[in-house]
C-alpha atoms as a PDB file:
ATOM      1  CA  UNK A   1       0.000   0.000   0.000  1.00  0.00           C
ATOM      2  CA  UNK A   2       2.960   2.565   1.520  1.00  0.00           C
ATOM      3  CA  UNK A   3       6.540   2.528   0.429  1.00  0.00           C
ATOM      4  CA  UNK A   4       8.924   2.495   3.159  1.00  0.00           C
ATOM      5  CA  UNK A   5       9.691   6.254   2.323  1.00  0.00           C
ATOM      6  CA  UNK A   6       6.137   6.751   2.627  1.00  0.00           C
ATOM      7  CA  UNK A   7       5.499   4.644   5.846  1.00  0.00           C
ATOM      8  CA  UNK A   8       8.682   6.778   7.329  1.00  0.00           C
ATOM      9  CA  UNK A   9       6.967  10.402   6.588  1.00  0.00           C
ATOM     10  CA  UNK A  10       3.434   9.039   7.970  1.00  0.00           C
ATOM     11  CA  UNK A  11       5.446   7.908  11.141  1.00  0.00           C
ATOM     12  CA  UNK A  12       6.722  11.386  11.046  1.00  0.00           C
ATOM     13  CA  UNK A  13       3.934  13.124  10.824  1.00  0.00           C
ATOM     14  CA  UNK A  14       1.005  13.988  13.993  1.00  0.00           C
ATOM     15  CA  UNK A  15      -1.112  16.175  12.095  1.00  0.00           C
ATOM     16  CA  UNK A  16      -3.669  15.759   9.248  1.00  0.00           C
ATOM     17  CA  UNK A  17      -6.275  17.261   7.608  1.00  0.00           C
ATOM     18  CA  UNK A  18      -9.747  15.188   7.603  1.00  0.00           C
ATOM     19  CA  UNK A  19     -12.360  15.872   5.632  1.00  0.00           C
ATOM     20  CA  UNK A  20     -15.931  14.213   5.818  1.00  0.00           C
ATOM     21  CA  UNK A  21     -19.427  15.096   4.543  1.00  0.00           C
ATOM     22  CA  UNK A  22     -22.627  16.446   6.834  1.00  0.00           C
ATOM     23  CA  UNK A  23     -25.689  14.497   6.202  1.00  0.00           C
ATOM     24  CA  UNK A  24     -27.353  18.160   4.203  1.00  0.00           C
ATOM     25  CA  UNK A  25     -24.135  16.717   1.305  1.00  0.00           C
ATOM     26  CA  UNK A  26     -21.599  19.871   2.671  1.00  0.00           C
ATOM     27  CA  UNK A  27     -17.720  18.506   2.650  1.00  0.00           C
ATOM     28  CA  UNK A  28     -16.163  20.250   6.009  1.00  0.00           C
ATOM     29  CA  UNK A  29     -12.386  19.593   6.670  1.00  0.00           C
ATOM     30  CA  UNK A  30     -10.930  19.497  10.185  1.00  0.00           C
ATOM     31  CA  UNK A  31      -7.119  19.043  11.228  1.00  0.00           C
ATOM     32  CA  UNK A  32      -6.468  15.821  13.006  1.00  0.00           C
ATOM     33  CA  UNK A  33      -4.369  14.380  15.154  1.00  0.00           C
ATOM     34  CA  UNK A  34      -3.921  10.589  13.737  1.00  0.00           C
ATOM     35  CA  UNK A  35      -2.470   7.370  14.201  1.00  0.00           C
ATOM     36  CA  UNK A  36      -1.561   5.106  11.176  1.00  0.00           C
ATOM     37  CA  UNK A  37      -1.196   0.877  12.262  1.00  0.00           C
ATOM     38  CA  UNK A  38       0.292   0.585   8.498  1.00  0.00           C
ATOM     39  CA  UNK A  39      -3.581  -0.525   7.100  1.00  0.00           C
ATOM     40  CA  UNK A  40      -5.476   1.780   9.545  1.00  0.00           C
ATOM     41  CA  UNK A  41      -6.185   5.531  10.411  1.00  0.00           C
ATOM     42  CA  UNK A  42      -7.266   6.218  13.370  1.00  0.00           C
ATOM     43  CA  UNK A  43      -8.320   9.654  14.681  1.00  0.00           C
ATOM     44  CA  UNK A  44      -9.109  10.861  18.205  1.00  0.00           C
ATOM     45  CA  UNK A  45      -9.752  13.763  20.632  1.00  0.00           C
ATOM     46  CA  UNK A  46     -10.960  15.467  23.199  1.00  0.00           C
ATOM     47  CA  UNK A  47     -15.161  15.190  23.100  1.00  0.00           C
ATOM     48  CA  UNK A  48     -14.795  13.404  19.837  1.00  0.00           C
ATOM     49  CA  UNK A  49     -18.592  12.499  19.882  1.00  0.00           C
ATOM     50  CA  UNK A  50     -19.572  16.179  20.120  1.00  0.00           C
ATOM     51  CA  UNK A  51     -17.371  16.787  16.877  1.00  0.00           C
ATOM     52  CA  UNK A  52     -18.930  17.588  12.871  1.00  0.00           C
ATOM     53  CA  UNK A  53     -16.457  14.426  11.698  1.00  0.00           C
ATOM     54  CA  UNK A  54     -17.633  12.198  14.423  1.00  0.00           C
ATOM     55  CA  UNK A  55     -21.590  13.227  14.354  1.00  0.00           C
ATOM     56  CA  UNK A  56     -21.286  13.123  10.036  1.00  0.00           C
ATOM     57  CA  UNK A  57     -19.526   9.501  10.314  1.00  0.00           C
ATOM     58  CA  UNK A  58     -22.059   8.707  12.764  1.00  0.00           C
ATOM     59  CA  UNK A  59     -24.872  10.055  10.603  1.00  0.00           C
ATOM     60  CA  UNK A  60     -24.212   7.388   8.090  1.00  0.00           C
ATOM     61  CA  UNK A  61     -21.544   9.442   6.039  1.00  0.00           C
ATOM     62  CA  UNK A  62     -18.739   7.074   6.013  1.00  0.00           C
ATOM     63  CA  UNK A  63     -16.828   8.237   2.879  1.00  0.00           C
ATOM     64  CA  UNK A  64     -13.719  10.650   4.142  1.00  0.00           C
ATOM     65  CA  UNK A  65     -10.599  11.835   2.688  1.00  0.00           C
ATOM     66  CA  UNK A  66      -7.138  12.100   5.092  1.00  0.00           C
ATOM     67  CA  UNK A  67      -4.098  14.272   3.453  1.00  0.00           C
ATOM     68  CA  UNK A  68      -0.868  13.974   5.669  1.00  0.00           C
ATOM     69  CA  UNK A  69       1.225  17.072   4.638  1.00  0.00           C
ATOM     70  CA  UNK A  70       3.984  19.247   5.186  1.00  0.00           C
ATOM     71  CA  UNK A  71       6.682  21.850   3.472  1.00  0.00           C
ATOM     72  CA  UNK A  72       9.952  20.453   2.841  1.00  0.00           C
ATOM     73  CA  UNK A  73      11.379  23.246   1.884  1.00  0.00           C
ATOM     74  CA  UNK A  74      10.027  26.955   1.049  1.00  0.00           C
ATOM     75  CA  UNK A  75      13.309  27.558  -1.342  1.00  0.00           C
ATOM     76  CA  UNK A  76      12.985  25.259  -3.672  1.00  0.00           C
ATOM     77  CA  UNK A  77       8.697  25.106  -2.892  1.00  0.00           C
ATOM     78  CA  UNK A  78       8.641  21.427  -2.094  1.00  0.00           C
ATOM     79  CA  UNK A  79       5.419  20.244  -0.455  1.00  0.00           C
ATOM     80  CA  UNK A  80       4.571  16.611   0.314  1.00  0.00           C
ATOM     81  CA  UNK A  81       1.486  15.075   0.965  1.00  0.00           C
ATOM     82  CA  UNK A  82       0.054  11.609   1.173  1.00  0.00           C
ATOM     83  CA  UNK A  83      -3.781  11.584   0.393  1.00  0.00           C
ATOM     84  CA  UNK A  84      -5.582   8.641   0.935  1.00  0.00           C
ATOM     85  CA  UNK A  85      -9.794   8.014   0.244  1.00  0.00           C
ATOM     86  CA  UNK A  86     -11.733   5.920   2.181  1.00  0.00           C
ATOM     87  CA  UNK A  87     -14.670   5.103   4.392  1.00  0.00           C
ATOM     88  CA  UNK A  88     -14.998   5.507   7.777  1.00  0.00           C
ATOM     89  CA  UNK A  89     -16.377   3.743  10.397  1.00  0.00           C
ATOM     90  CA  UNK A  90     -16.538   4.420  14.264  1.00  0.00           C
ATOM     91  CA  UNK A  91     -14.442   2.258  16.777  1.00  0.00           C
ATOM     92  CA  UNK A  92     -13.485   2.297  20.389  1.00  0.00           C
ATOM     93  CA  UNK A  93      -9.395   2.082  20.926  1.00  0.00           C
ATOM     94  CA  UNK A  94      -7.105   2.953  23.566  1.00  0.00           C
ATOM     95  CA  UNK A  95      -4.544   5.616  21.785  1.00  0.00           C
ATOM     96  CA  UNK A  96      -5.361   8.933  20.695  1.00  0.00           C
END
């Protein structure tokens, strides 16, 4: 699925940007902390069922769209990003 470069930036990375769609059809993207098992995403917080990504995912809304990104450098402009699609689905986990 990864490449070892890629698995090496994800396990580099603690912040994402998720985005998920309310049950009126409107996409709304949230940053993220995340953890990545190397086949899973997993996102947390603080109150996470009072969130808009937990309540739309909840809702029925499962398909979401995770981009892990960052600036390598500003001089050259060299961002990076791994973007992955998907559906979601609500678990209970010990982590974030």
């Amino acid at each position: 699925m990864f490449s070892e470069a890629e698995l090496t930036y994800l396990k580099s990375q603690y912040l994402a940007r998720l985005g998920t769609v309310s049950s009126k059809g409107q996409p709304t993207v949230d940053a993220v902390g995340f953890e990545f098992d190397g086949a899973r995403f997993y996102v947390g917080g603080r109150n996470l069922p009072g969130t808009r990504k937990y309540k739309n995912v909840a809702a029925g809304n499962h398909k979401v769209s995770i981009i892990i990104d960052d600036l390598e450098s500003v001089q050259p402009w060299q961002p990076r990003q791994i973007k992955v699609h998907g559906l979601a689905e609500i678990v209970e986990r010990d982590g974030q």
